[in-house]
C-alpha atoms as a PDB file:
ATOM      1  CA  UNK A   1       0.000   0.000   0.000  1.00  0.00           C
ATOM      2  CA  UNK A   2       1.487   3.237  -0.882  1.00  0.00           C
ATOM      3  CA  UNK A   3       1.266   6.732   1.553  1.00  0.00           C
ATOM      4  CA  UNK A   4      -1.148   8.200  -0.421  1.00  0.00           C
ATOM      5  CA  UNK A   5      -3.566   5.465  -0.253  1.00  0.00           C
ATOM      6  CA  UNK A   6      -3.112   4.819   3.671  1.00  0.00           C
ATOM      7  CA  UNK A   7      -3.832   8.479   3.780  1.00  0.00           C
ATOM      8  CA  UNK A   8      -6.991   8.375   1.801  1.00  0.00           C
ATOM      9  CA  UNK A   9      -8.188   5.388   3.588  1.00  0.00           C
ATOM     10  CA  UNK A  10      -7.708   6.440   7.117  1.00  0.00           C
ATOM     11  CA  UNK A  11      -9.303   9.771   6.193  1.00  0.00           C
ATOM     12  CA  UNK A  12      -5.919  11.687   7.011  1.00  0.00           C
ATOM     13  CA  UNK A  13      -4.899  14.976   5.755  1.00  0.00           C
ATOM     14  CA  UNK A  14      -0.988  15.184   4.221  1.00  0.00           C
ATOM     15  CA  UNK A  15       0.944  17.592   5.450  1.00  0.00           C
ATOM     16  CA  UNK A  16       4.022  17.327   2.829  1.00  0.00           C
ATOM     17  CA  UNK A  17       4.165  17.705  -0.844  1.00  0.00           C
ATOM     18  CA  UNK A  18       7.305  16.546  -1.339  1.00  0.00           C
ATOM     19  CA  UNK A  19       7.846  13.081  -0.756  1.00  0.00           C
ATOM     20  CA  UNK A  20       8.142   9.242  -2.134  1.00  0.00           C
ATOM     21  CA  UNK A  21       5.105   7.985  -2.448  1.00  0.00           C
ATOM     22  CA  UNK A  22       6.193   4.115  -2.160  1.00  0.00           C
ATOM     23  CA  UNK A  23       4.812   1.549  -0.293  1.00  0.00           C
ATOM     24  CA  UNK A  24       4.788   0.861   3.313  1.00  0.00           C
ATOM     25  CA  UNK A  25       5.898  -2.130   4.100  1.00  0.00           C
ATOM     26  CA  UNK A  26       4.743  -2.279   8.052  1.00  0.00           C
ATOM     27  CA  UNK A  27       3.084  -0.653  10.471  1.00  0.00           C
ATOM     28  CA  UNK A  28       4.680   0.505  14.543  1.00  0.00           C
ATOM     29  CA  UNK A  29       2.749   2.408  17.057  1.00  0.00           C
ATOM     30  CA  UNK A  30       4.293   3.744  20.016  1.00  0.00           C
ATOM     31  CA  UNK A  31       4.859   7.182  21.666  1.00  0.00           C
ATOM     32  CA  UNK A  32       7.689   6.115  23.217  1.00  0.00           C
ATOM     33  CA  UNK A  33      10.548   7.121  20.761  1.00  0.00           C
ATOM     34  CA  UNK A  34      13.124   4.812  22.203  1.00  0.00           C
ATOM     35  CA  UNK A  35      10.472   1.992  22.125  1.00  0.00           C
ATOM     36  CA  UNK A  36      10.243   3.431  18.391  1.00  0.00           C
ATOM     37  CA  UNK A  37      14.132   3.300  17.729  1.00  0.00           C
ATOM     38  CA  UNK A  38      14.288  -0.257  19.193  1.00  0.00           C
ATOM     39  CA  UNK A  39      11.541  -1.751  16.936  1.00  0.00           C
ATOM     40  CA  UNK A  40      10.045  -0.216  14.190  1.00  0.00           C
ATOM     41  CA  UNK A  41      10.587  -1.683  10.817  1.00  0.00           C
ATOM     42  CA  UNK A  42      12.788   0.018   7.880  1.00  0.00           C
ATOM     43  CA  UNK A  43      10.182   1.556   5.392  1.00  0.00           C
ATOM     44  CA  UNK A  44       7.516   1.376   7.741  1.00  0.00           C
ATOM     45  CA  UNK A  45       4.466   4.060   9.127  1.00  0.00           C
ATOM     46  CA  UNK A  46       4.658   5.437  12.633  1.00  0.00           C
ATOM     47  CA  UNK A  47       1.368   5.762  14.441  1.00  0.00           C
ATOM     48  CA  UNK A  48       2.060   8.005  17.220  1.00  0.00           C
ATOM     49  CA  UNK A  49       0.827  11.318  19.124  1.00  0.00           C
ATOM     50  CA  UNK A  50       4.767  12.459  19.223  1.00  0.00           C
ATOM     51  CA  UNK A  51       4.123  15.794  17.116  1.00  0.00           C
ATOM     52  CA  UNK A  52       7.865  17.445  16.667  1.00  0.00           C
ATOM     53  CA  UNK A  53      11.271  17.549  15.387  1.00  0.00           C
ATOM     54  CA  UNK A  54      12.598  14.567  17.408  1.00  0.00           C
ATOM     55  CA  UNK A  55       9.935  12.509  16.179  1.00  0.00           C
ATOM     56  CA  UNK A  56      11.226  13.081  12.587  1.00  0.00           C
ATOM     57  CA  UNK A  57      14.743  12.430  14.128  1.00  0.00           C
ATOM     58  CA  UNK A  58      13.881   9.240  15.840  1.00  0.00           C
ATOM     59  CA  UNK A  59      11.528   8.245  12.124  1.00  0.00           C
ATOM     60  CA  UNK A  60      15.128   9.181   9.709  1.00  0.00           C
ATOM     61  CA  UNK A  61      17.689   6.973  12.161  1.00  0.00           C
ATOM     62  CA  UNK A  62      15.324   3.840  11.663  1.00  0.00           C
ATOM     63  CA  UNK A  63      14.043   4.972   8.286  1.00  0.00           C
ATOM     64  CA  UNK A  64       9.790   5.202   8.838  1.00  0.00           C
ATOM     65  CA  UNK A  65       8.550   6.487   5.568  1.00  0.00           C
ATOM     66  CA  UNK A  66       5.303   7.762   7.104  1.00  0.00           C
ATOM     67  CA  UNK A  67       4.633   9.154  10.294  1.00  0.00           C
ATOM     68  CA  UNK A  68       0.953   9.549  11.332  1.00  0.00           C
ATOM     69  CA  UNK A  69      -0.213  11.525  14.122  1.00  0.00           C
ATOM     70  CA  UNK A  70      -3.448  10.787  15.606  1.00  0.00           C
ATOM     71  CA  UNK A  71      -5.891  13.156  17.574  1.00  0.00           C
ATOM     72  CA  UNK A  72      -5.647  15.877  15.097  1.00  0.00           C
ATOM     73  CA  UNK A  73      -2.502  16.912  17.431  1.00  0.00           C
ATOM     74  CA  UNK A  74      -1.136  20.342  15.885  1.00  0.00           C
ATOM     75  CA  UNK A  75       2.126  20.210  13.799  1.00  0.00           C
ATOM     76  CA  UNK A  76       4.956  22.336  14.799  1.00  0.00           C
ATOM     77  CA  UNK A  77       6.332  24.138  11.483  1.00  0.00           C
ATOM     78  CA  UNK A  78      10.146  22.837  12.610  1.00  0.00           C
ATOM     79  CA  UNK A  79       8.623  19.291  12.624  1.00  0.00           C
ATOM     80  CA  UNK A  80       7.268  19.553   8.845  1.00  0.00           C
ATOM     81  CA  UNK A  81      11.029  21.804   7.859  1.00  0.00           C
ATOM     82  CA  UNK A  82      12.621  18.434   9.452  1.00  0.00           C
ATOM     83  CA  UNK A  83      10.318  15.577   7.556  1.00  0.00           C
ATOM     84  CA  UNK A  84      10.896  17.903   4.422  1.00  0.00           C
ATOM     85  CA  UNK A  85      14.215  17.791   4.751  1.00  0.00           C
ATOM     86  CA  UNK A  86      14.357  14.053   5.566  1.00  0.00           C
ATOM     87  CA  UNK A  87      11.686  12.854   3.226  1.00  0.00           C
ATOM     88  CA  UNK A  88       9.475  11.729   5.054  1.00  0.00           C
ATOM     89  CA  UNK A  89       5.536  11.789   4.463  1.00  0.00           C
ATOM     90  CA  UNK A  90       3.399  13.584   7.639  1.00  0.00           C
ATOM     91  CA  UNK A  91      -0.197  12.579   7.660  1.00  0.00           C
ATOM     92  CA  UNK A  92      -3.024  13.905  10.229  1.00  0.00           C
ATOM     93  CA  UNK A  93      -5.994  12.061  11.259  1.00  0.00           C
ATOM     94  CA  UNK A  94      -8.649  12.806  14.228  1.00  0.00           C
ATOM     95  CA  UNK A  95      -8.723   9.043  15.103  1.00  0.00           C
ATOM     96  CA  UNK A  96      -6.487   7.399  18.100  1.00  0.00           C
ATOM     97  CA  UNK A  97      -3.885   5.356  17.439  1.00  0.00           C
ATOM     98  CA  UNK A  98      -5.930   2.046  17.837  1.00  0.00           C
ATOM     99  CA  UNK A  99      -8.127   3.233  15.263  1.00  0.00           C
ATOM    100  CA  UNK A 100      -5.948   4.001  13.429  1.00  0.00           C
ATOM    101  CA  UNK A 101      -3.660   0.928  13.950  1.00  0.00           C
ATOM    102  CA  UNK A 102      -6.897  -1.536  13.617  1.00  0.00           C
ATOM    103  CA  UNK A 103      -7.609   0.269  10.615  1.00  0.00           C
ATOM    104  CA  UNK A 104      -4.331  -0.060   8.916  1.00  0.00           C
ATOM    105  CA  UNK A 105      -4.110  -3.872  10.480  1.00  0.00           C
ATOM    106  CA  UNK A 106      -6.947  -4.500   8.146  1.00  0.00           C
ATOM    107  CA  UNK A 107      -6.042  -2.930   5.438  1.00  0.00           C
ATOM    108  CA  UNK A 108      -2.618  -4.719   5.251  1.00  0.00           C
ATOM    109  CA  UNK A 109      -4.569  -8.296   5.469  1.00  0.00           C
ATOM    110  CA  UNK A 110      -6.234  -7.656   3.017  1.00  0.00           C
ATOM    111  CA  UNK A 111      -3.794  -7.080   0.417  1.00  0.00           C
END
């Protein structure tokens, strides 16, 4: 499943134009940016409230392609600068990150 489409089916608003629209190949959810750094997936979407620029840090050392923050939590211009300058996709839903993870947990099994 590419960004775009994960956007477009969880609803989510993109906050970058610049960026790879590839596929994700997995999905982590955490807040917890060590617990992040320890075992998310190369190429994969972050599901996390963690709005700013150490989020982006944390997402570019393990290589997430996507991070999506839940609970329409407000994006901090240095945050998008950073995933602009990294490369990475920033999406924005109003869900929670079970929603959003259950949602993406489906869409993955069905592919």
């Amino acid at each position: 499943m590419k960004i775009k489409e994960a956007a477009q089916a969880l609803g989510a608003e993109i906050y970058m134009s610049e960026f790879d629209d590839i596929d994700i190949s997995g999905v982590y959810t955490s807040d917890l940016l060590s617990d992040v750094m320890a075992n998310a997936k190369d190429g994969g979407a972050l599901v996390t409230i963690q709005a700013h620029k150490n989020t982006v840090a944390v997402a570019a050392l393990v290589n997430i392609s996507v991070i999506i923050i839940c609970n329409s939590r407000p994006l901090p211009e240095d945050m998008l600068e950073a995933a602009k300058d990294e490369g990475i996709a920033v999406i924005r839903t109003k869900e929670n990150q079970y929603t959003v993870s259950g949602k993406l947990w489906e869409l993955f099994h069905k592919q």
